[in-house]
PDB file of N, CA and C in Angstrom:
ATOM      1  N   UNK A   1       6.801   3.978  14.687  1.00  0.00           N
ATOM      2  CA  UNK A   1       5.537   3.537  14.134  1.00  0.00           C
ATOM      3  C   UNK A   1       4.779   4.740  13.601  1.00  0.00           C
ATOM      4  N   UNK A   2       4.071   4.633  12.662  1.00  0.00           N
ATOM      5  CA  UNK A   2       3.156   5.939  12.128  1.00  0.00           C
ATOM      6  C   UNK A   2       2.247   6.143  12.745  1.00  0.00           C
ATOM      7  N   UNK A   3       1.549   7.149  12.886  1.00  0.00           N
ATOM      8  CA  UNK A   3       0.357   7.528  13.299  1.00  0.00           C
ATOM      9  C   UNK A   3      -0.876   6.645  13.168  1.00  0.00           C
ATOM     10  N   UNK A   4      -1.648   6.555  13.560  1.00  0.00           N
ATOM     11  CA  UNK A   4      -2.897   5.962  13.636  1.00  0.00           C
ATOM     12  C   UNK A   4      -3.770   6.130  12.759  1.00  0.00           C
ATOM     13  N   UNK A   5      -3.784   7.476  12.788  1.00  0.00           N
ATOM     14  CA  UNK A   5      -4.309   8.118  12.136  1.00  0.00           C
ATOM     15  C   UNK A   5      -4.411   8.220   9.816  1.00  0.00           C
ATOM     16  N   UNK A   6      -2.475   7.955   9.676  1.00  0.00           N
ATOM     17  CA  UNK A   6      -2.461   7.761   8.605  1.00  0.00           C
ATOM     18  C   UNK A   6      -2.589   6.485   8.280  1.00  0.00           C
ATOM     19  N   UNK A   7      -2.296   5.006   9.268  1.00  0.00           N
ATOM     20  CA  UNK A   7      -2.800   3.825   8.752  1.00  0.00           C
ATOM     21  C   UNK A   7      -4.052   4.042   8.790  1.00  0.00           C
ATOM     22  N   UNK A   8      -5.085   4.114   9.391  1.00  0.00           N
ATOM     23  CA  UNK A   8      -6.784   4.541   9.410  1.00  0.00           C
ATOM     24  C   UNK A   8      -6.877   5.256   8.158  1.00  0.00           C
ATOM     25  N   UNK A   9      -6.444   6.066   7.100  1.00  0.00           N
ATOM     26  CA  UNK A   9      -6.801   6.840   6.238  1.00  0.00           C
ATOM     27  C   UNK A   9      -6.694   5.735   4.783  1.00  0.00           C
ATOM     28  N   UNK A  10      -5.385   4.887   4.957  1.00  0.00           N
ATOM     29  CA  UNK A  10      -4.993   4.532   4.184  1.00  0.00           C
ATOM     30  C   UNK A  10      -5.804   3.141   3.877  1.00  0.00           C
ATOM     31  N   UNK A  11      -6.273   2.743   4.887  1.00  0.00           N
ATOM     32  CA  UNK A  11      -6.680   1.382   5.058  1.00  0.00           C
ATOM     33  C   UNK A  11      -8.466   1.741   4.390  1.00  0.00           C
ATOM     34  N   UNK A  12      -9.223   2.909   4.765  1.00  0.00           N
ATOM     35  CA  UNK A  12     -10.259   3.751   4.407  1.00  0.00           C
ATOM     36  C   UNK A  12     -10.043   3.913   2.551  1.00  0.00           C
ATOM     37  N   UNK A  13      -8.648   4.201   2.012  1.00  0.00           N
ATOM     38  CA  UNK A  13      -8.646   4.511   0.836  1.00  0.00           C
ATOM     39  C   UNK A  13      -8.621   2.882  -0.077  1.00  0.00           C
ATOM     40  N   UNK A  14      -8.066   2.257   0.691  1.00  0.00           N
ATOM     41  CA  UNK A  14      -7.914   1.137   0.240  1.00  0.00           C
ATOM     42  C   UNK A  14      -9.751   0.294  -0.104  1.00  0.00           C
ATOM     43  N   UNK A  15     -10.230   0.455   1.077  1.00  0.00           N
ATOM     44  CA  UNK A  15     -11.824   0.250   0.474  1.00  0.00           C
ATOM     45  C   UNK A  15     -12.614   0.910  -0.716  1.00  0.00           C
ATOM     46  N   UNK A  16     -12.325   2.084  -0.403  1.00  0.00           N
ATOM     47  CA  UNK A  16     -13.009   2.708  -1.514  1.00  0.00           C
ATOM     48  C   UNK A  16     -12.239   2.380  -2.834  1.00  0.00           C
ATOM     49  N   UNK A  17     -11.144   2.269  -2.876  1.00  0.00           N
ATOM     50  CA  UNK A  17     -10.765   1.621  -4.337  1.00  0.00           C
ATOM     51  C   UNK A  17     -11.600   0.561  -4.405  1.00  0.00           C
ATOM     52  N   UNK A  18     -11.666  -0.199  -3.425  1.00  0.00           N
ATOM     53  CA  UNK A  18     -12.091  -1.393  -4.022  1.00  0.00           C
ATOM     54  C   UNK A  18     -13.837  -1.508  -4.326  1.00  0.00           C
ATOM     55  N   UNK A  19     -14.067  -0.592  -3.966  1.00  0.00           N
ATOM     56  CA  UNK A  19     -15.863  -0.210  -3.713  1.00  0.00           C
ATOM     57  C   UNK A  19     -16.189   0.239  -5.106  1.00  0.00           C
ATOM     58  N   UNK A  20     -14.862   1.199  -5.796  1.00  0.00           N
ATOM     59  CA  UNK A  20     -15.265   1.635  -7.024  1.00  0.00           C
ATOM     60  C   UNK A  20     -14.377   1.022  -8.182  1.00  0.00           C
ATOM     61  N   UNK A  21     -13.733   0.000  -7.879  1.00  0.00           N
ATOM     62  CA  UNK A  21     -12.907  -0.595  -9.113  1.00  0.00           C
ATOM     63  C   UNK A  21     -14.032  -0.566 -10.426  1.00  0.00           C
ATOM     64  N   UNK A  22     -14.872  -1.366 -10.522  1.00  0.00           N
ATOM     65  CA  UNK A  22     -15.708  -2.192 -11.321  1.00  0.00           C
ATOM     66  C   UNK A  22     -15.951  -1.103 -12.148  1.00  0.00           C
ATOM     67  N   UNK A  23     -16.562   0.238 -11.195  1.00  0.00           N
ATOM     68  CA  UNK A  23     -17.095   1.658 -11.875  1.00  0.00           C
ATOM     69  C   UNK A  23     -16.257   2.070 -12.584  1.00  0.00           C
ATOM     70  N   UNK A  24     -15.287   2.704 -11.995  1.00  0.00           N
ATOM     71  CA  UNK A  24     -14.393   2.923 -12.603  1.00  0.00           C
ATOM     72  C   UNK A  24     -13.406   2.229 -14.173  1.00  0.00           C
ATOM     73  N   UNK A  25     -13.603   1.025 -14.059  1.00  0.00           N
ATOM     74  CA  UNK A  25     -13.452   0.589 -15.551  1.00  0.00           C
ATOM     75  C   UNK A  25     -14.602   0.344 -16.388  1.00  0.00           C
ATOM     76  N   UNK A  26     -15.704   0.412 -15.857  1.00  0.00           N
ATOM     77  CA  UNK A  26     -16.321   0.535 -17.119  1.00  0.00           C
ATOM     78  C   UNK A  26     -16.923   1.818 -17.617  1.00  0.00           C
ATOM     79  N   UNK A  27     -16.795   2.966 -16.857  1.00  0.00           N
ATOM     80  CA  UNK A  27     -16.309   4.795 -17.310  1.00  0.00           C
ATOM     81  C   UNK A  27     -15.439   4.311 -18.134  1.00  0.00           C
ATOM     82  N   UNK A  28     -14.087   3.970 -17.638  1.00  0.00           N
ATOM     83  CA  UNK A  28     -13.032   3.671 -18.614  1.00  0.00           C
ATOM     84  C   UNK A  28     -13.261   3.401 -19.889  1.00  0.00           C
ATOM     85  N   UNK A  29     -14.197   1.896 -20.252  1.00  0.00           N
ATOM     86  CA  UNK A  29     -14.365   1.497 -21.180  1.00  0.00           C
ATOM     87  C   UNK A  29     -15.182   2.281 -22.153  1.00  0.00           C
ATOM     88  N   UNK A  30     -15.924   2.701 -21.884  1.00  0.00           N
ATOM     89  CA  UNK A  30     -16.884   3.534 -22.300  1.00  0.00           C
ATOM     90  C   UNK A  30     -17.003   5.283 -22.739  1.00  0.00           C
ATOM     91  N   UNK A  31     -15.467   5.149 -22.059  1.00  0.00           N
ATOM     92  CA  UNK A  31     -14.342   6.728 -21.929  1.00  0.00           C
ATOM     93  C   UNK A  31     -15.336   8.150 -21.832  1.00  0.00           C
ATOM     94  N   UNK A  32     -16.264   7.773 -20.904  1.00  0.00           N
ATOM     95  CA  UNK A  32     -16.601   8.675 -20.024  1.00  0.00           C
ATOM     96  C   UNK A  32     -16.361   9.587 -18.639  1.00  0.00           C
ATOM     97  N   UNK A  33     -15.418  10.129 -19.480  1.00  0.00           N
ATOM     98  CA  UNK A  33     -13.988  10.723 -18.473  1.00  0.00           C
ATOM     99  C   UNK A  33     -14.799  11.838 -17.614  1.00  0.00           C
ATOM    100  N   UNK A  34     -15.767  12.545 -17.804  1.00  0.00           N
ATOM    101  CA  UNK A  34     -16.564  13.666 -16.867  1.00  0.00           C
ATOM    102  C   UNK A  34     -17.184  12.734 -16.020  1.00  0.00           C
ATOM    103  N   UNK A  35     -17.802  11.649 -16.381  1.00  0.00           N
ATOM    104  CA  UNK A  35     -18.282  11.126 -14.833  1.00  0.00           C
ATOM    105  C   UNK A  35     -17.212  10.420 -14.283  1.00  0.00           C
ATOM    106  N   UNK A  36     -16.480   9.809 -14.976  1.00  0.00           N
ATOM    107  CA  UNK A  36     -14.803   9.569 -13.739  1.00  0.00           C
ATOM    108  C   UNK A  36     -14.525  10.762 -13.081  1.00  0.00           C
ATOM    109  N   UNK A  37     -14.703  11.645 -13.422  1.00  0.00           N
ATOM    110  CA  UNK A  37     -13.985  12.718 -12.630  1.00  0.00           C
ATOM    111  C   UNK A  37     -14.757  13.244 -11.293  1.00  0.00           C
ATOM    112  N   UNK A  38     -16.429  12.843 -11.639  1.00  0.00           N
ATOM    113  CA  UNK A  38     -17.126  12.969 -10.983  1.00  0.00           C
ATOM    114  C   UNK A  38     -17.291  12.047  -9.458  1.00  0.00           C
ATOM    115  N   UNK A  39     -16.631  11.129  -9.301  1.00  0.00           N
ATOM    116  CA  UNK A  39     -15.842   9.995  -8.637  1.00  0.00           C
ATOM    117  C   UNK A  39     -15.072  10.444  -7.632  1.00  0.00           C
ATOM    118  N   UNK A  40     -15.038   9.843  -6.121  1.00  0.00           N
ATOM    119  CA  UNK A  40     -14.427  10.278  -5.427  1.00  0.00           C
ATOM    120  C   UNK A  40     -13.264  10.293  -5.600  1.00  0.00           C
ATOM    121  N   UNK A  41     -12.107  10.834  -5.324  1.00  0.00           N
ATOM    122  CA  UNK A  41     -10.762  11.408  -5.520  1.00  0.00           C
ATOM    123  C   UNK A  41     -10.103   9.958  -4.776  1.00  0.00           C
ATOM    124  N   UNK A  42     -10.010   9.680  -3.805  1.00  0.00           N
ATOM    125  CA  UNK A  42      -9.756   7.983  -3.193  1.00  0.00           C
ATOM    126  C   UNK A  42     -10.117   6.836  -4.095  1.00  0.00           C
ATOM    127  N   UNK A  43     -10.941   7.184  -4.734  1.00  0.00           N
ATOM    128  CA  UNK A  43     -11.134   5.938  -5.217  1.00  0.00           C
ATOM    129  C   UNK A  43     -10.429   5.546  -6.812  1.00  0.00           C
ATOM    130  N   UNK A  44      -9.320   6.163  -6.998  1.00  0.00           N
ATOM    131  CA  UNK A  44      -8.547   6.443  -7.828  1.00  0.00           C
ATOM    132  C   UNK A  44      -7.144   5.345  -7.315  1.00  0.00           C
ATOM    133  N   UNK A  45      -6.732   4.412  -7.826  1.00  0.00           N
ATOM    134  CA  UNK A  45      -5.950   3.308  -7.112  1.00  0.00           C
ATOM    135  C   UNK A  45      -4.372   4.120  -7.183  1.00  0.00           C
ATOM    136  N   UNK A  46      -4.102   4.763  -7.980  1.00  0.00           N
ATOM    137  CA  UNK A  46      -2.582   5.359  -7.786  1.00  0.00           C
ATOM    138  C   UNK A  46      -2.460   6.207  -6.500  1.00  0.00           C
ATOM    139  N   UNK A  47      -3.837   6.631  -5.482  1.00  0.00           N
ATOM    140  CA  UNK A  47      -3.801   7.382  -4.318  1.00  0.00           C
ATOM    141  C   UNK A  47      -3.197   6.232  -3.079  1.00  0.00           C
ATOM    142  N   UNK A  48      -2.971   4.968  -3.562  1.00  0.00           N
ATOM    143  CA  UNK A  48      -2.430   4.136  -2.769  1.00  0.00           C
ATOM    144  C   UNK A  48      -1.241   3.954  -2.234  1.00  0.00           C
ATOM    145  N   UNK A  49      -0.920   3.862  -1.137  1.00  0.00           N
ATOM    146  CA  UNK A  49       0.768   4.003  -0.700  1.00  0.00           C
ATOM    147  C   UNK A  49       0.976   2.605   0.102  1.00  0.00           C
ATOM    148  N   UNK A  50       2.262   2.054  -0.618  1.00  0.00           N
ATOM    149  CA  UNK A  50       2.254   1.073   0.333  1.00  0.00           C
ATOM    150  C   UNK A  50       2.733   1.314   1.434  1.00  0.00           C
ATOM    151  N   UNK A  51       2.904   0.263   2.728  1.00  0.00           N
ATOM    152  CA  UNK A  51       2.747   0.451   3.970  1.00  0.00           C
ATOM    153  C   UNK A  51       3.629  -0.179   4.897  1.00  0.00           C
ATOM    154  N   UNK A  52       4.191  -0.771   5.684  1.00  0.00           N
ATOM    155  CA  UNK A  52       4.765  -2.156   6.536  1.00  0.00           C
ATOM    156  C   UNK A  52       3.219  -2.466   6.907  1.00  0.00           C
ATOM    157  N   UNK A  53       3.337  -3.425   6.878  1.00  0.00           N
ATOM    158  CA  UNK A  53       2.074  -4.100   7.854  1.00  0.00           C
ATOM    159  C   UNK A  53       2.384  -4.601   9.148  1.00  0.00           C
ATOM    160  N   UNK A  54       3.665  -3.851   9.655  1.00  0.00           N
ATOM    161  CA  UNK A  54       3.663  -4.308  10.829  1.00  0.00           C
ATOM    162  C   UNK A  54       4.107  -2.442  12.027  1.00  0.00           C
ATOM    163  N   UNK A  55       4.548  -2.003  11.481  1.00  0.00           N
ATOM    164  CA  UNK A  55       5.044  -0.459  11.675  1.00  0.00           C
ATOM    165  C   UNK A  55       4.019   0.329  10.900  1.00  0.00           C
ATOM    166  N   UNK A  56       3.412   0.660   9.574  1.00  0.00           N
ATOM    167  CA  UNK A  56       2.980   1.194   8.931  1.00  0.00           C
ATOM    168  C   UNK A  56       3.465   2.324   8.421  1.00  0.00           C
ATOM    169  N   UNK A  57       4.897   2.064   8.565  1.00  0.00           N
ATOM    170  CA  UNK A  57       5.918   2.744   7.306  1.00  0.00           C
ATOM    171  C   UNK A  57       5.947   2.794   6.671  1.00  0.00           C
ATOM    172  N   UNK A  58       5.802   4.056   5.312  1.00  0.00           N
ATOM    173  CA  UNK A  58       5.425   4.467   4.248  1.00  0.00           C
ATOM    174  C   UNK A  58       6.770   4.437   3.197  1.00  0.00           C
ATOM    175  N   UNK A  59       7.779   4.590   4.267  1.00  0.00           N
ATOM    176  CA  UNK A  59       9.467   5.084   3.122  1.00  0.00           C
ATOM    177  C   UNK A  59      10.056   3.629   3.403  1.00  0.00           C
ATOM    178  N   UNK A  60      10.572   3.672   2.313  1.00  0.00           N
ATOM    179  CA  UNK A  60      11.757   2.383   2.499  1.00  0.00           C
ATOM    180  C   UNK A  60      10.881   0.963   2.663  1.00  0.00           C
ATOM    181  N   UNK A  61       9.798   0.748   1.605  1.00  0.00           N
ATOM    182  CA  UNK A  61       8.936  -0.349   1.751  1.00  0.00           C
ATOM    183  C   UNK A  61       9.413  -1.418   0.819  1.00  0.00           C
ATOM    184  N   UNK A  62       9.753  -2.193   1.175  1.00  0.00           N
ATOM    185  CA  UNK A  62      10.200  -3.669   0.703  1.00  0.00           C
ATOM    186  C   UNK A  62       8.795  -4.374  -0.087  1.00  0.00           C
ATOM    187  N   UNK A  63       8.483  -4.305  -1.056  1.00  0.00           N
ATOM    188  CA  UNK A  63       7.194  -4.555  -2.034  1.00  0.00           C
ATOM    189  C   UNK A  63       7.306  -6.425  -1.454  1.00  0.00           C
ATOM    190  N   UNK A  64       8.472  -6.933  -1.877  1.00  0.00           N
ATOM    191  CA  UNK A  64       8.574  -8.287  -2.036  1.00  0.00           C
ATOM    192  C   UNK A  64       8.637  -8.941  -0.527  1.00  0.00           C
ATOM    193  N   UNK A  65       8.729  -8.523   0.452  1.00  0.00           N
ATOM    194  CA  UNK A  65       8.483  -8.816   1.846  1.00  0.00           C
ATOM    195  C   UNK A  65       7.120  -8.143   2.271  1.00  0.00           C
ATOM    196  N   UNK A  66       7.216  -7.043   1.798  1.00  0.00           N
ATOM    197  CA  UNK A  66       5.716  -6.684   2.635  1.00  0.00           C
ATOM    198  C   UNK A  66       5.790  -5.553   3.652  1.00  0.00           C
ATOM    199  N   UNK A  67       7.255  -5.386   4.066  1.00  0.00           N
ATOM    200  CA  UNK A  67       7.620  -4.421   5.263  1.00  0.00           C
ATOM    201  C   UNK A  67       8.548  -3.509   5.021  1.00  0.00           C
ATOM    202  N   UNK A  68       8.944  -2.871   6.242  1.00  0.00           N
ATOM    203  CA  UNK A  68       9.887  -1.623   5.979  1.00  0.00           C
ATOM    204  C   UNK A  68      10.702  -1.879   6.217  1.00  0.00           C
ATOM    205  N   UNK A  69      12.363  -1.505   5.764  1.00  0.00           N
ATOM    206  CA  UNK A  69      13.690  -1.814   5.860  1.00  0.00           C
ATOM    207  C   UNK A  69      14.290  -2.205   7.290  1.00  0.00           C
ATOM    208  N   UNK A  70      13.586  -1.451   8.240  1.00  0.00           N
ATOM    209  CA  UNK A  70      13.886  -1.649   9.261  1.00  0.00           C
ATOM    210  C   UNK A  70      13.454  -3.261  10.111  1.00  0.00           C
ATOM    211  N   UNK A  71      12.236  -3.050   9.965  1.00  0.00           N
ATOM    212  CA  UNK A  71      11.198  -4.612  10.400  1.00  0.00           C
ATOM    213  C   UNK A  71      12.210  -5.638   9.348  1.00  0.00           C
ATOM    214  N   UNK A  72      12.707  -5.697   8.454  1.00  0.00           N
ATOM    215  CA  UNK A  72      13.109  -6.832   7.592  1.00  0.00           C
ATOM    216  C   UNK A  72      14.849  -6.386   8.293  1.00  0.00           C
ATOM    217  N   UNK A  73      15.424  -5.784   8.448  1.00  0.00           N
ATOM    218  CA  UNK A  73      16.476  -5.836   9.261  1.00  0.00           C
ATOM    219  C   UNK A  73      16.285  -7.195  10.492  1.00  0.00           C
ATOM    220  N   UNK A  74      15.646  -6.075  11.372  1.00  0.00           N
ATOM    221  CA  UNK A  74      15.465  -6.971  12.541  1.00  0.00           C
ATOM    222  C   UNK A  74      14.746  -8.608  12.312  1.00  0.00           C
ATOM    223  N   UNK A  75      13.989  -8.836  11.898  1.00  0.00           N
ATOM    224  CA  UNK A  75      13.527 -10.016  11.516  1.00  0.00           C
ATOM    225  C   UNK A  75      14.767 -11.246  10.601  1.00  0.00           C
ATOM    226  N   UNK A  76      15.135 -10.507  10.067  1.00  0.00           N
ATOM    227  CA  UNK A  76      16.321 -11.236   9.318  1.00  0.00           C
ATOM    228  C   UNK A  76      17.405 -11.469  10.127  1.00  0.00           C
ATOM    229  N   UNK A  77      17.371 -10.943  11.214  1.00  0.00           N
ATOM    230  CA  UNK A  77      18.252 -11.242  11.952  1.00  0.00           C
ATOM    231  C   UNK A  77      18.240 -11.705  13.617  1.00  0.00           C
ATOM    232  N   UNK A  78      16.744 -12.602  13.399  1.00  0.00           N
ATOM    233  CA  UNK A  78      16.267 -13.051  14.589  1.00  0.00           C
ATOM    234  C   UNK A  78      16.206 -14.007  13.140  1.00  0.00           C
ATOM    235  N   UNK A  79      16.439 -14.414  12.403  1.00  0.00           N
ATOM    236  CA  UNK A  79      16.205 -15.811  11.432  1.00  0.00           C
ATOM    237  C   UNK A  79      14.789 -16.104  10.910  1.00  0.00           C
ATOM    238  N   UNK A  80      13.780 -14.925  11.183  1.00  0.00           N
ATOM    239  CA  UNK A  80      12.639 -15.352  10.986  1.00  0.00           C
ATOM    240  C   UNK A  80      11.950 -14.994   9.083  1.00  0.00           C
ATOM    241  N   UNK A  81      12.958 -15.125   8.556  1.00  0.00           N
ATOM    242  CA  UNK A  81      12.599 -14.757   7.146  1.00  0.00           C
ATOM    243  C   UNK A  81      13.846 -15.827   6.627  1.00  0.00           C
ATOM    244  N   UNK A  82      13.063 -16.595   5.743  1.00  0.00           N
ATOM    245  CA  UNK A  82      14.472 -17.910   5.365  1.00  0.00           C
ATOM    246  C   UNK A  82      14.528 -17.401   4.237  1.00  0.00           C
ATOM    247  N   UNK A  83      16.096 -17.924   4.253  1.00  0.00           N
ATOM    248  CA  UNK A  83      16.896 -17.497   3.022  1.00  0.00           C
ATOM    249  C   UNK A  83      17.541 -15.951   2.946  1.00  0.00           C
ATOM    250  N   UNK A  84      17.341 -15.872   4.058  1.00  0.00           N
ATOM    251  CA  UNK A  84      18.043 -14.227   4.033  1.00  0.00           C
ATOM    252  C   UNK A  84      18.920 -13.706   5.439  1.00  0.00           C
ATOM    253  N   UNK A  85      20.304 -13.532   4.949  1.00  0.00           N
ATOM    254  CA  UNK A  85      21.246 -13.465   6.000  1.00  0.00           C
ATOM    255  C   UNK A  85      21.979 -12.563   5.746  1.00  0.00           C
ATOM    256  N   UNK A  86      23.036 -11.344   7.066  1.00  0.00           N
ATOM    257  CA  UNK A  86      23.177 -10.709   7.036  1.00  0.00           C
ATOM    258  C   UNK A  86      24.632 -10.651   6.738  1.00  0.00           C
ATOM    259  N   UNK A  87      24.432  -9.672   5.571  1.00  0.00           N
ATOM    260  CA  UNK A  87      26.106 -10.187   4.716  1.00  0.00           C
ATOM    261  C   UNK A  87      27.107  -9.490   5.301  1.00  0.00           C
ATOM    262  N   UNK A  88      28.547 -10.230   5.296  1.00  0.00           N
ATOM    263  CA  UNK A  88      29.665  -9.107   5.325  1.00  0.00           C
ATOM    264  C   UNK A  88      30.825  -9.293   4.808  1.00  0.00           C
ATOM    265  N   UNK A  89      31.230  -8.146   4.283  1.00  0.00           N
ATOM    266  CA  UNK A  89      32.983  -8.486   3.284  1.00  0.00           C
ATOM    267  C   UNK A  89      33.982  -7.651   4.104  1.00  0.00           C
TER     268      UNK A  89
END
C-alpha cells in the first residue's frame, strides 16, 4: 500500500484542480499566460497521477477498472469483476 502521506497529497491536488479549473480556462481564453503562471503549480491538471482506489498505487494503473494490476489480479480471481477470467494456453 502507499504511503499516507502520498494519497493525502494527491487527493489535496486533486481539489485544487478543481478549485481552479474555471480560472484557469478563462486565463486560457483570454491567453493571459503571466497570470496562469501566477497560479498555484497543483492546480495545473497534468500534476495528476492516477491511483488504485483501493491500495493507492501509482504504477501499473488499470484506467478502465480503476485499480492496480495487482488488486484486479486478485479480485478477478475471487470472481468479483464479471466478465473477466484468468486465461491459460
Amino acid at each position: 500500500m502507499a504511503r499516507k502521506s502520498l494519497i493525502a497529497r494527491e487527493n489535496r491536488r486533486k481539489e485544487i484542480v478543481a478549485k481552479y479549473s474555471k480560472i484557469r480556462e478563462e486565463l486560457k481564453a483570454k491567453g493571459d499566460y503571466i497570470a496562469l503562471q501566477k497560479l498555484p503549480r497543483d492546480s495545473a491538471p497534468t500534476r495528476l497521477h492516477n491511483r488504485c482506489m483501493f491500495t493507492g498505487r501509482s504504477r501499473s494503473y488499470y484506467r478502465k477498472f480503476g485499480i492496480s494490476r495487482l488488486v484486479l489480479r486478485e479480485m478477478g480471481l475471487r470472481g468479483e469483476i464479471p466478465g473477466l477470467k484468468k486465461s491459460s494456453w
